[in-house]
C-alpha atoms as a PDB file:
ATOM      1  CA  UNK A   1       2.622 -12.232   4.177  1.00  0.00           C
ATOM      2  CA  UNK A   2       5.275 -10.222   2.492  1.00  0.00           C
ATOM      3  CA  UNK A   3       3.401  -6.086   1.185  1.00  0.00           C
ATOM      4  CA  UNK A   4       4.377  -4.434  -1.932  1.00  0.00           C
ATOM      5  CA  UNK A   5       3.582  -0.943  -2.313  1.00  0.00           C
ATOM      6  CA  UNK A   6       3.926  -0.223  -6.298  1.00  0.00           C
ATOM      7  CA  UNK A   7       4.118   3.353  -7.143  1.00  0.00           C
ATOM      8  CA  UNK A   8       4.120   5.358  -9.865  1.00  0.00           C
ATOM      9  CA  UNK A   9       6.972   7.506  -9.335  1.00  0.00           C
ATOM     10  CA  UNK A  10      10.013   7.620  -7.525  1.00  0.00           C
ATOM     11  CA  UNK A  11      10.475   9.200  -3.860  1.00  0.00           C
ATOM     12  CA  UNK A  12      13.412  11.321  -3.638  1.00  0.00           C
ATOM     13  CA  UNK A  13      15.265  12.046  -0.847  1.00  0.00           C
ATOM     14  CA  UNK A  14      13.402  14.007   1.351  1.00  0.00           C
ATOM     15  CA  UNK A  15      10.752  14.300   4.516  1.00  0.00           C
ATOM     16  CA  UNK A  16       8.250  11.566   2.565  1.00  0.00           C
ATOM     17  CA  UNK A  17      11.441   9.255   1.617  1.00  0.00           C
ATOM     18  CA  UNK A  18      12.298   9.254   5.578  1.00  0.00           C
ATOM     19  CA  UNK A  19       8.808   8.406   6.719  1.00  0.00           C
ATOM     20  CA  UNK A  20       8.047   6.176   4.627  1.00  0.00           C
ATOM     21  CA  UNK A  21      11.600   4.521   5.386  1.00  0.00           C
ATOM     22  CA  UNK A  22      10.855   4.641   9.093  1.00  0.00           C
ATOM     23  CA  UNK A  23       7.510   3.131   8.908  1.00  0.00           C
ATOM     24  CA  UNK A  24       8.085   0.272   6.773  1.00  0.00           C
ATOM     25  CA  UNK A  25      11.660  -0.288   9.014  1.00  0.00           C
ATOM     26  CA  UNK A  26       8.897  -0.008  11.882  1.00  0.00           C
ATOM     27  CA  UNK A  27       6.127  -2.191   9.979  1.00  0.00           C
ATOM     28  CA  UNK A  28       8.831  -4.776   9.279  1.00  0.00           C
ATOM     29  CA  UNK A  29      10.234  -5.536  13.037  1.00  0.00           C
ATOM     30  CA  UNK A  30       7.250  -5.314  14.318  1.00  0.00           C
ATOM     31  CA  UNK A  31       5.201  -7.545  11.753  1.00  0.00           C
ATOM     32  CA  UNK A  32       7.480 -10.154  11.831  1.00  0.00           C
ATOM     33  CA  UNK A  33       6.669 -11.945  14.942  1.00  0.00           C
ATOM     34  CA  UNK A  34       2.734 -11.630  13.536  1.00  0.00           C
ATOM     35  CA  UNK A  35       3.588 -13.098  10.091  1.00  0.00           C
ATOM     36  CA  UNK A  36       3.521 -10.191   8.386  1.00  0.00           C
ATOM     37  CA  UNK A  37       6.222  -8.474   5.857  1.00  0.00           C
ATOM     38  CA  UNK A  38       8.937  -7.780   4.855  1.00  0.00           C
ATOM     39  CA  UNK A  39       7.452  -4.486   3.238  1.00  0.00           C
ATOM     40  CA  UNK A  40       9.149  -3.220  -0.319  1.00  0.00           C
ATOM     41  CA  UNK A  41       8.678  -0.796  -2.545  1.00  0.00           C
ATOM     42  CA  UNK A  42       8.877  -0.833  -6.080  1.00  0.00           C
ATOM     43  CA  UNK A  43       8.433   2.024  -8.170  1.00  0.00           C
ATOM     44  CA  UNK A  44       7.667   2.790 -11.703  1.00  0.00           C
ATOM     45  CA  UNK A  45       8.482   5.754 -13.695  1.00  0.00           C
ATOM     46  CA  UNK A  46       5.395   7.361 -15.480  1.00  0.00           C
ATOM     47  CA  UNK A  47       6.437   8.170 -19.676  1.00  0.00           C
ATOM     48  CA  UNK A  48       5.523  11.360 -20.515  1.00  0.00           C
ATOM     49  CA  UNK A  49       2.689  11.161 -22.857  1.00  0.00           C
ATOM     50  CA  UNK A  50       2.007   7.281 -22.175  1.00  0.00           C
ATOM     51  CA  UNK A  51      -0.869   8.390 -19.471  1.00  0.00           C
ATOM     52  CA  UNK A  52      -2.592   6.181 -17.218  1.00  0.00           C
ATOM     53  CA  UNK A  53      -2.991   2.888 -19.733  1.00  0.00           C
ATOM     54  CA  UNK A  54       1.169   2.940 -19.801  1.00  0.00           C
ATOM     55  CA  UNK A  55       1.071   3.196 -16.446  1.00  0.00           C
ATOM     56  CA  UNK A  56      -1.081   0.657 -15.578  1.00  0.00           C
ATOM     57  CA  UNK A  57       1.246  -1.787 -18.026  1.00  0.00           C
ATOM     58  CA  UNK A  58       4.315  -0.524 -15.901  1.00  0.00           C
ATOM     59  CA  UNK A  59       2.238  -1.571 -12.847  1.00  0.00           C
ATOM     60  CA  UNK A  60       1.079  -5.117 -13.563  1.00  0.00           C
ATOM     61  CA  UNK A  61       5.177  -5.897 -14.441  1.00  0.00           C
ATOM     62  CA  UNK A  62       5.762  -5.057 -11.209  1.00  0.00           C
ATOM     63  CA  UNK A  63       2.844  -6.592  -9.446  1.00  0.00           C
ATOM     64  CA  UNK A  64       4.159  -9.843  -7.487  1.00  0.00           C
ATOM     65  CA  UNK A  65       2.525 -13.319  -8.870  1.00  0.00           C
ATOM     66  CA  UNK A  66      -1.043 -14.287  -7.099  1.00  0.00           C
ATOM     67  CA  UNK A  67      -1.037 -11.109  -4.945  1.00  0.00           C
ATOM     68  CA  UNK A  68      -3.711  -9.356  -3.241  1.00  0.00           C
ATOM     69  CA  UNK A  69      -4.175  -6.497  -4.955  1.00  0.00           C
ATOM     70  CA  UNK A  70      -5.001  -3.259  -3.286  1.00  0.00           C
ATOM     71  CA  UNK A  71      -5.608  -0.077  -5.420  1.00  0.00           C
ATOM     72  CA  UNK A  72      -5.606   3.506  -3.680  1.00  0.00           C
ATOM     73  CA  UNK A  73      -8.376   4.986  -5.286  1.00  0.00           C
ATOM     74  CA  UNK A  74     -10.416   8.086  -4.094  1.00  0.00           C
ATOM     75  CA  UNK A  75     -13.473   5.828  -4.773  1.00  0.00           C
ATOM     76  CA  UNK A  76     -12.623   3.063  -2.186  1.00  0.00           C
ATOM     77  CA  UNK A  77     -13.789   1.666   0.651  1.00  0.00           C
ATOM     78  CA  UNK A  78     -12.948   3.405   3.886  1.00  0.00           C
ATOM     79  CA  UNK A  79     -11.900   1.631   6.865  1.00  0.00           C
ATOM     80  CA  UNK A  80     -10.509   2.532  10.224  1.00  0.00           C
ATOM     81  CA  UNK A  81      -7.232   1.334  10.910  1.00  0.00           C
ATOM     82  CA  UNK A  82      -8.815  -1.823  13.494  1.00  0.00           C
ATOM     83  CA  UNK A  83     -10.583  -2.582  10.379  1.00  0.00           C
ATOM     84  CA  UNK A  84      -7.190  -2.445   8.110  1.00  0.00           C
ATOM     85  CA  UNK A  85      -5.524  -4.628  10.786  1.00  0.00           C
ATOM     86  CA  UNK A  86      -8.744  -7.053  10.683  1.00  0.00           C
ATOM     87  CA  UNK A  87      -8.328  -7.311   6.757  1.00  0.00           C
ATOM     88  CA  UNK A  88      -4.007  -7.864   6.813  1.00  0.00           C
ATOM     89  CA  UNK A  89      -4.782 -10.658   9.743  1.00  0.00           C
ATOM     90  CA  UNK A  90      -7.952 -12.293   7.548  1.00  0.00           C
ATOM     91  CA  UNK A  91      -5.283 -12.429   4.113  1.00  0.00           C
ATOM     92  CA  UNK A  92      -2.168 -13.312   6.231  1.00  0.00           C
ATOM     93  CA  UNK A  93      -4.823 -16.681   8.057  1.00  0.00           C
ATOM     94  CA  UNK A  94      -6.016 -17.047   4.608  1.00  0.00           C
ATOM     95  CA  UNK A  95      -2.581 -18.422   3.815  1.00  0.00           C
ATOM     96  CA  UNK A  96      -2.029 -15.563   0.959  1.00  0.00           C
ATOM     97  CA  UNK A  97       2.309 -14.644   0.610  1.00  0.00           C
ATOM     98  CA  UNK A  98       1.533 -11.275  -0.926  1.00  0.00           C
ATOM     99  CA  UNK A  99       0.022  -8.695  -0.837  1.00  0.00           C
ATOM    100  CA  UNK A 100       0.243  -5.740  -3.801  1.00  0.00           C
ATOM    101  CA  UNK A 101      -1.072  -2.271  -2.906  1.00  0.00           C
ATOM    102  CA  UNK A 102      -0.761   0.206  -5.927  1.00  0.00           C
ATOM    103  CA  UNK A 103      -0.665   3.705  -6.203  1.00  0.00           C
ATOM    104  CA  UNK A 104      -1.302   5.836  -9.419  1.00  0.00           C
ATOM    105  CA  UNK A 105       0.064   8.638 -10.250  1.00  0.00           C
ATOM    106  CA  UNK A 106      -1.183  12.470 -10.758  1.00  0.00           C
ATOM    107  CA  UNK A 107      -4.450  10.639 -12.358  1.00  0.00           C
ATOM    108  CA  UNK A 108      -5.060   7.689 -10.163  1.00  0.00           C
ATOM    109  CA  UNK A 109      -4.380   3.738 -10.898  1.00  0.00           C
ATOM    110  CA  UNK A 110      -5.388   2.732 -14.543  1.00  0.00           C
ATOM    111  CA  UNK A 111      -9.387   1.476 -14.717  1.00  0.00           C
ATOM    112  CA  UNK A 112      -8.494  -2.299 -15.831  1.00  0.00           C
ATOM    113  CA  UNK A 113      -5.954  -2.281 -12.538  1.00  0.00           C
ATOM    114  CA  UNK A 114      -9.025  -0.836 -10.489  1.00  0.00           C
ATOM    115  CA  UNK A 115     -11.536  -3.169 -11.918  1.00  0.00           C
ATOM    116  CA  UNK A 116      -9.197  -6.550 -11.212  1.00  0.00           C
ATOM    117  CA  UNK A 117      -7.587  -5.311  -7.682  1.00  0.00           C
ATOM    118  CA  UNK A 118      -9.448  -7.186  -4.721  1.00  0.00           C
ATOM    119  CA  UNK A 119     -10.255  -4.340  -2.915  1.00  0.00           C
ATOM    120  CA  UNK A 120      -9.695  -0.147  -3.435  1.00  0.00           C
ATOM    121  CA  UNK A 121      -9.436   1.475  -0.667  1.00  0.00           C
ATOM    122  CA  UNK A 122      -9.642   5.388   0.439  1.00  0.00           C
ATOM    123  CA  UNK A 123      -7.968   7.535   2.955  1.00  0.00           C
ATOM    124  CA  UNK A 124     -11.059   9.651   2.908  1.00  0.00           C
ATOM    125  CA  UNK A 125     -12.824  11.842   0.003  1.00  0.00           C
ATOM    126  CA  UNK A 126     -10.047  14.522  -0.166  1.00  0.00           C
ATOM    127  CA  UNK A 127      -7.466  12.896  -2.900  1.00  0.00           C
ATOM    128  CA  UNK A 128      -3.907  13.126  -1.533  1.00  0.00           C
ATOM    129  CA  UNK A 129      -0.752  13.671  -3.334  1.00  0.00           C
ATOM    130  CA  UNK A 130       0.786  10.003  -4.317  1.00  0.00           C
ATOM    131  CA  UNK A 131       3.568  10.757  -2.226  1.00  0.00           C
ATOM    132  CA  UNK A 132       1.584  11.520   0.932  1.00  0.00           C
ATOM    133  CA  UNK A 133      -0.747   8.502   0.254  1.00  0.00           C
ATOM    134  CA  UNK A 134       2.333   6.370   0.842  1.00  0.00           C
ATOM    135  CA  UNK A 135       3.432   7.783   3.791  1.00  0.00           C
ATOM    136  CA  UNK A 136      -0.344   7.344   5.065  1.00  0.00           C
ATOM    137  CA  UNK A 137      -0.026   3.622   3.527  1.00  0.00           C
ATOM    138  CA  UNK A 138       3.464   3.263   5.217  1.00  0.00           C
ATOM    139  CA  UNK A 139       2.291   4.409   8.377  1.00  0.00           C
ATOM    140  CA  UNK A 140      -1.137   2.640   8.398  1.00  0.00           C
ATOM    141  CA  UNK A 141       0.788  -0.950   8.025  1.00  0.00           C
ATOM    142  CA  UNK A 142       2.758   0.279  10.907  1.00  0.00           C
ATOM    143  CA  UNK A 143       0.032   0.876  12.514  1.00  0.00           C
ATOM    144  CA  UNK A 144      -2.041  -2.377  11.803  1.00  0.00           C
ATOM    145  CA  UNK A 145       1.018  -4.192  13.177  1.00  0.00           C
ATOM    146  CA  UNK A 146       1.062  -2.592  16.382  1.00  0.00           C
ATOM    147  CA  UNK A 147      -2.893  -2.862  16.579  1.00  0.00           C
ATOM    148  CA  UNK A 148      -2.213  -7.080  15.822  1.00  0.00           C
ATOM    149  CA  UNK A 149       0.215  -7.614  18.368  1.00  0.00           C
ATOM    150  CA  UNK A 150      -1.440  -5.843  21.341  1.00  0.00           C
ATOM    151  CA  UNK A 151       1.504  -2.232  21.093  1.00  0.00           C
ATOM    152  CA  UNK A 152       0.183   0.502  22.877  1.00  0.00           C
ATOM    153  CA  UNK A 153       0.885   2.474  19.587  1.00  0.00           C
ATOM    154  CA  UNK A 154      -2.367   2.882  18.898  1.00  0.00           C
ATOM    155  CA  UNK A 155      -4.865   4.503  21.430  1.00  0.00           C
ATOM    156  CA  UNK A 156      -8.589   4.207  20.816  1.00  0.00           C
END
């Protein structure tokens, strides 16, 4: 199951360019044995004055065809990372190619986007700059990887 992370914004060079580089590079060798990835990223740049609707639009042309769609959302659903593993495995068995997680920018992901995504999910009730949310996201597929092939990465 290839992931798409679409962003609003684009990472510059910089500490959250190289970890999210790094973790996706990690996500990728290790997922492939499992099924999982490639991991991309494809980012859109917010229009000053276009708000969160032109965002949105920017969004959905980016989202790949008869994805899972996962918004980032302060609202979500909080899982531990066994439980994001468990949920990667169930779409990958499922037979579903792709899966779309999308992060907003400064004002979240547009409420059309949140209302049609299959799940939202949290890091927690703090909200997180966009940038750090997808080095968390980068790092959490990492993670889930490890967790699904057995990697002593993560210790419970």
């Amino acid at each position: 199951m290839r992931v798409t992370i679409c962003a609003v914004g684009r990472l510059r060079a910089g500490p959250e360019f190289t970890l999210v580089s790094e973790y996706l590079d990690r996500f990728g060798k290790s997922g492939r044995g499992l099924g999982l990835g490639p991991a991309s990223v494809r980012e859109v740049e917010s229009k000053k004055g276009g708000g969160m609707v032109a965002e949105g639009k920017l969004l959905a042309a980016v989202l790949p065809e008869n994805s899972v769609r996962v918004v980032l959302d302060e609202r979500g659903k909080t899982l531990n990372s066994r439980e994001f593993a468990e949920l990667l495995r169930r779409w990958r068995d499922e037979g579903r190619r792709d899966c779309a997680f999308l992060i907003g920018g400064a004002d979240g992901v547009e409420k059309g986007l949140r209302q049609e995504a299959d799940i939202a999910l949290s890091f927690g009730s703090m909200v997180w700059p966009h940038m750090l949310a997808r080095v968390m996201l980068a790092e959490q597929l990492y993670r889930a990887a490890s967790i699904l092939s057995g990697s002593p990465y993560h210790r419970e």
